[in-house]
PDB file of N, CA and C in Angstrom:
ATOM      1  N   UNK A   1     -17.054 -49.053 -28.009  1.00  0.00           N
ATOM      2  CA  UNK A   1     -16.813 -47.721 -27.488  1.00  0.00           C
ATOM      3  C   UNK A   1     -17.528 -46.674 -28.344  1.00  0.00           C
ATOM      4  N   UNK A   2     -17.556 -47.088 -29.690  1.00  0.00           N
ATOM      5  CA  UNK A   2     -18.316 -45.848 -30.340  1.00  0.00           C
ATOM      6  C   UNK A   2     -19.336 -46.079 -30.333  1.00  0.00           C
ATOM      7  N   UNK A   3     -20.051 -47.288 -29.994  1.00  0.00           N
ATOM      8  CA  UNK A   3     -21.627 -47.371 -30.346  1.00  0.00           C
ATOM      9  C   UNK A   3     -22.148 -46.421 -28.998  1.00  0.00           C
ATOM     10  N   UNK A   4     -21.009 -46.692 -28.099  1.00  0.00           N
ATOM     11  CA  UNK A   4     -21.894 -45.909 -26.280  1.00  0.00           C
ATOM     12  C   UNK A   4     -21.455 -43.895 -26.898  1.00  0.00           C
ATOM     13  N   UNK A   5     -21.053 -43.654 -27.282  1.00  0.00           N
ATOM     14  CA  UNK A   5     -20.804 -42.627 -27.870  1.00  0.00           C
ATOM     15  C   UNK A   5     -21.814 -41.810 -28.679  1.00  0.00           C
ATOM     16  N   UNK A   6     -22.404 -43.022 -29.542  1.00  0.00           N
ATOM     17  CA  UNK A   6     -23.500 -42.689 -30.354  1.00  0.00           C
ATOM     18  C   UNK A   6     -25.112 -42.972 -29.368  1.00  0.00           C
ATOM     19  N   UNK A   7     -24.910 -44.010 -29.162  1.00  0.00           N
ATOM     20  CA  UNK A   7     -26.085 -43.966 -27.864  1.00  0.00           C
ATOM     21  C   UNK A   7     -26.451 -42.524 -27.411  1.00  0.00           C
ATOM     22  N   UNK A   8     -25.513 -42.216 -26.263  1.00  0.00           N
ATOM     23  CA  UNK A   8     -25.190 -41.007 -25.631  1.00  0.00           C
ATOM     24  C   UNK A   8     -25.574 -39.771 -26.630  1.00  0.00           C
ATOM     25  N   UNK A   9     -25.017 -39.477 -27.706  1.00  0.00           N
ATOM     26  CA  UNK A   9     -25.604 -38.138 -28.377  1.00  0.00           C
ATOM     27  C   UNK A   9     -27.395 -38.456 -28.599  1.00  0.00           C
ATOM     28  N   UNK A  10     -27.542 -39.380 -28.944  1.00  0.00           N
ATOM     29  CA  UNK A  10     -28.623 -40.256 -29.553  1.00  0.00           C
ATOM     30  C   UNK A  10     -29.768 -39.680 -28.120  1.00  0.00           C
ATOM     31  N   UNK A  11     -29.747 -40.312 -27.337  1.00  0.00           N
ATOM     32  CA  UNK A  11     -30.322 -40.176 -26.039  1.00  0.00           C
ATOM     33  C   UNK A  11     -30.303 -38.790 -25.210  1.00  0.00           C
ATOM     34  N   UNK A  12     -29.194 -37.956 -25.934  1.00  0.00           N
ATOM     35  CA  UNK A  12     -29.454 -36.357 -25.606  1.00  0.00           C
ATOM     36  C   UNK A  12     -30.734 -35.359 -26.623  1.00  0.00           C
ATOM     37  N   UNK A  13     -30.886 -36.444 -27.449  1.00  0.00           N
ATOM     38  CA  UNK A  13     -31.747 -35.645 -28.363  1.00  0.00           C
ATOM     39  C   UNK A  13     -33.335 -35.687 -28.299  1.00  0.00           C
ATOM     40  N   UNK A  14     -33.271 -37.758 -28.191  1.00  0.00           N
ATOM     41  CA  UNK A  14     -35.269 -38.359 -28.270  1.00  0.00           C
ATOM     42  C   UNK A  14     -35.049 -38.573 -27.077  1.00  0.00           C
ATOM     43  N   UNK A  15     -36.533 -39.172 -26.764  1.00  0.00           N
ATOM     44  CA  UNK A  15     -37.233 -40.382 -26.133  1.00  0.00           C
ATOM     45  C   UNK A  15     -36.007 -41.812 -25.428  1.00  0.00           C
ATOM     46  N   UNK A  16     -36.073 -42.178 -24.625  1.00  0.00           N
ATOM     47  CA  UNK A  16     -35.127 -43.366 -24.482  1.00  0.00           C
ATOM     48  C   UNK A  16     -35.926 -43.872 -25.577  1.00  0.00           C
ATOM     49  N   UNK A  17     -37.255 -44.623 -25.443  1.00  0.00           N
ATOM     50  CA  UNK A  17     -37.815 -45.820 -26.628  1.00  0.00           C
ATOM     51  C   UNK A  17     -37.512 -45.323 -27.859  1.00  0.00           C
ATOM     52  N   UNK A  18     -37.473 -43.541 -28.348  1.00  0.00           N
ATOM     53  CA  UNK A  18     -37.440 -43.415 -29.709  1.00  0.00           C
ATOM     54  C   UNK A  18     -35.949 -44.062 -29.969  1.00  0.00           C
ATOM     55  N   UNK A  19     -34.914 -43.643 -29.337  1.00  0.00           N
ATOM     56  CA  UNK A  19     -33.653 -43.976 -29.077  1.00  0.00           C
ATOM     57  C   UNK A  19     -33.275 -45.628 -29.277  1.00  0.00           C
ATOM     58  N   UNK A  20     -34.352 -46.530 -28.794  1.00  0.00           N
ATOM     59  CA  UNK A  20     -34.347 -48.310 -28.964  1.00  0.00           C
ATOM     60  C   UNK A  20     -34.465 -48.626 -29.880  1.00  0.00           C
ATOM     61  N   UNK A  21     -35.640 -47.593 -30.245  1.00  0.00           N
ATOM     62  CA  UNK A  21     -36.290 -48.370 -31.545  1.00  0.00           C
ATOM     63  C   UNK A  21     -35.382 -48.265 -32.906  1.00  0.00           C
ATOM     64  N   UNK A  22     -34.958 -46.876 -32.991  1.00  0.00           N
ATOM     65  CA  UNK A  22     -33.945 -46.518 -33.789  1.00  0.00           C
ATOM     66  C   UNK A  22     -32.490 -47.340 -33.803  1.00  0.00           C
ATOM     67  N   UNK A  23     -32.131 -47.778 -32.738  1.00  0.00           N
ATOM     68  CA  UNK A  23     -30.765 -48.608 -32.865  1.00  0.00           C
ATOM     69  C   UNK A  23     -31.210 -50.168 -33.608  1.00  0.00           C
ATOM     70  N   UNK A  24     -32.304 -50.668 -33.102  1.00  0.00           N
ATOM     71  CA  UNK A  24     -32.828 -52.087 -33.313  1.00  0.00           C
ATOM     72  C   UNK A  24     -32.728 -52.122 -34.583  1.00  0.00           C
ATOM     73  N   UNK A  25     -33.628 -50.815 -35.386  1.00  0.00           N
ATOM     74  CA  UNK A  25     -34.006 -50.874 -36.513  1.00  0.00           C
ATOM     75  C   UNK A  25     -32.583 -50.493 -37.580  1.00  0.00           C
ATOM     76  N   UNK A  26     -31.331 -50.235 -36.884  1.00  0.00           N
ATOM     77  CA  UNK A  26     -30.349 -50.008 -37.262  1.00  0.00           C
ATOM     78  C   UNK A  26     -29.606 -51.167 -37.484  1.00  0.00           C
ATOM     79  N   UNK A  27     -29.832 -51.876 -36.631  1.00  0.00           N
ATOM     80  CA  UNK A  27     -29.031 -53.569 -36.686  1.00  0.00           C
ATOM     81  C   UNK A  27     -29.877 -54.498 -37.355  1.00  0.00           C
ATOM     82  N   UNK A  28     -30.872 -54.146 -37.370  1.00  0.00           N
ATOM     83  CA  UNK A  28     -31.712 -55.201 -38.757  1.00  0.00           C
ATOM     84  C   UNK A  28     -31.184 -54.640 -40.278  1.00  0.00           C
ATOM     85  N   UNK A  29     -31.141 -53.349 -40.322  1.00  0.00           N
ATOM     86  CA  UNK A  29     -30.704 -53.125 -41.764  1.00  0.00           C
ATOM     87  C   UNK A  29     -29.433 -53.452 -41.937  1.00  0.00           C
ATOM     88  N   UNK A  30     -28.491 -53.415 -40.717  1.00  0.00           N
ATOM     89  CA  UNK A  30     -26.745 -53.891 -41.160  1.00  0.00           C
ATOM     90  C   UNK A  30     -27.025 -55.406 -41.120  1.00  0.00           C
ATOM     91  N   UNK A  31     -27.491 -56.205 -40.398  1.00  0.00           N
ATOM     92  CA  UNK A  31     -27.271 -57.676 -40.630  1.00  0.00           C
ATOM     93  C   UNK A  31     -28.166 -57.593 -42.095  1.00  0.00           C
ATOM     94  N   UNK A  32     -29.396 -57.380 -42.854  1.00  0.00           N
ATOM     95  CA  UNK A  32     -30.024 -57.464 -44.075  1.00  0.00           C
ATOM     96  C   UNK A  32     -28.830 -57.438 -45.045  1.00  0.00           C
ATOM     97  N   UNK A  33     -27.914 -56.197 -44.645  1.00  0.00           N
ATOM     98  CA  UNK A  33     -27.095 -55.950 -45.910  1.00  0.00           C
ATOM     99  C   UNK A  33     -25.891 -56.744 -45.895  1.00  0.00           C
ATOM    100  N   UNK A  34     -25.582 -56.999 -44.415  1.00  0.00           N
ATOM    101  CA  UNK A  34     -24.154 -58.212 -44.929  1.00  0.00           C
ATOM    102  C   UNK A  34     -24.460 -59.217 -44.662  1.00  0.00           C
ATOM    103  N   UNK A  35     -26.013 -59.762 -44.954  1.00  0.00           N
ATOM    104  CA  UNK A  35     -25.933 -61.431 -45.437  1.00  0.00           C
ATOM    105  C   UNK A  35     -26.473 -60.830 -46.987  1.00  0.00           C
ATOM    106  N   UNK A  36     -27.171 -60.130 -47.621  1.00  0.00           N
ATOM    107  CA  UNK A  36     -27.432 -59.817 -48.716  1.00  0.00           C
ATOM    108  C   UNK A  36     -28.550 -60.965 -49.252  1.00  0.00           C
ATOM    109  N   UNK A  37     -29.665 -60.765 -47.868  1.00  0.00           N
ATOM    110  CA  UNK A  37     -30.551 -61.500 -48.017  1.00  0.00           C
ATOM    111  C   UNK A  37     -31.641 -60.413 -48.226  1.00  0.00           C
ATOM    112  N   UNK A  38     -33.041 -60.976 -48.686  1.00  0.00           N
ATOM    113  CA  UNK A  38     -34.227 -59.995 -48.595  1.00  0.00           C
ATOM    114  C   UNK A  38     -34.706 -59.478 -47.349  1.00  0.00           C
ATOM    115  N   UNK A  39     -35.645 -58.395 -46.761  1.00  0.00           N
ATOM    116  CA  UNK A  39     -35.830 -58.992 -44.892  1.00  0.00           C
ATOM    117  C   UNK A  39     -37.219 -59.230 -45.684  1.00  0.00           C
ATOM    118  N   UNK A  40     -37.702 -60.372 -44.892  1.00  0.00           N
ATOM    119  CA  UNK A  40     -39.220 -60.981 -44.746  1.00  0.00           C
ATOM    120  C   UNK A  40     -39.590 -60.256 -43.285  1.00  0.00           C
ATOM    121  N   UNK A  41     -40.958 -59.762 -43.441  1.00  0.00           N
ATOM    122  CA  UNK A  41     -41.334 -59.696 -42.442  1.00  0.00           C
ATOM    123  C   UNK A  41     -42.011 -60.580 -41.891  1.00  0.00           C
ATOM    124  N   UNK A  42     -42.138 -61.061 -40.569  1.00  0.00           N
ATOM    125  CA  UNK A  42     -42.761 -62.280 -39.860  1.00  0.00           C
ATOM    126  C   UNK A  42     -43.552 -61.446 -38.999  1.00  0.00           C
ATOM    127  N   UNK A  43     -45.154 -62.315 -38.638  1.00  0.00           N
ATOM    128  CA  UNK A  43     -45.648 -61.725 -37.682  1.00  0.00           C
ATOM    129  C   UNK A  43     -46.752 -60.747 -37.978  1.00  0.00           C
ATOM    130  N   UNK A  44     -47.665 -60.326 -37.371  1.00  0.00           N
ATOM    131  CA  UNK A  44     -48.527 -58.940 -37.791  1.00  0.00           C
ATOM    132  C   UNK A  44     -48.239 -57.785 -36.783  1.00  0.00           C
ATOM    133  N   UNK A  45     -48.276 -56.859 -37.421  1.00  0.00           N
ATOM    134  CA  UNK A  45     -47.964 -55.894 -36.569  1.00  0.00           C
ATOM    135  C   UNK A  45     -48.885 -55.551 -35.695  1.00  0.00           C
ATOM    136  N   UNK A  46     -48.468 -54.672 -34.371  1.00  0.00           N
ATOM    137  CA  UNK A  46     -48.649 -54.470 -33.043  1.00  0.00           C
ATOM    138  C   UNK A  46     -50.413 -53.489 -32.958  1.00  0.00           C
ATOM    139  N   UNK A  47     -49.720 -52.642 -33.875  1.00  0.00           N
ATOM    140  CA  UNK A  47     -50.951 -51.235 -33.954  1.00  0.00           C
ATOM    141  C   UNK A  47     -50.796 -51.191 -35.858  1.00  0.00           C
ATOM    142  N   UNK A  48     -52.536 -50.881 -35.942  1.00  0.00           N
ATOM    143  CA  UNK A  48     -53.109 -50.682 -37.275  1.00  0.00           C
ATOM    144  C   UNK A  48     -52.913 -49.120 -37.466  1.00  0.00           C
TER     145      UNK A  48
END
């Protein structure tokens, strides 16, 4: 219930995609910190 809450303000402000990208990149840093692992990045990125 609070995440659609935060969505919602979230999505009154950017972009829907700025809005994706920002949550995604929100749930990679909470799972990083409660396994209290390093993040590796995998992969090459999209755009130079």
């Amino acid at each position: 219930m609070t995440s659609m809450l935060i969505h919602k303000g979230l999505l009154g402000r950017v972009h829907k995609n700025v809005a994706v990208v920002a949550l995604a990149n929100t749930r990679i840093a909470w799972a990083v910190l409660r396994r209290g692992e390093k993040f590796a990045v995998k992969g090459m990125p999209l755009a130079a």
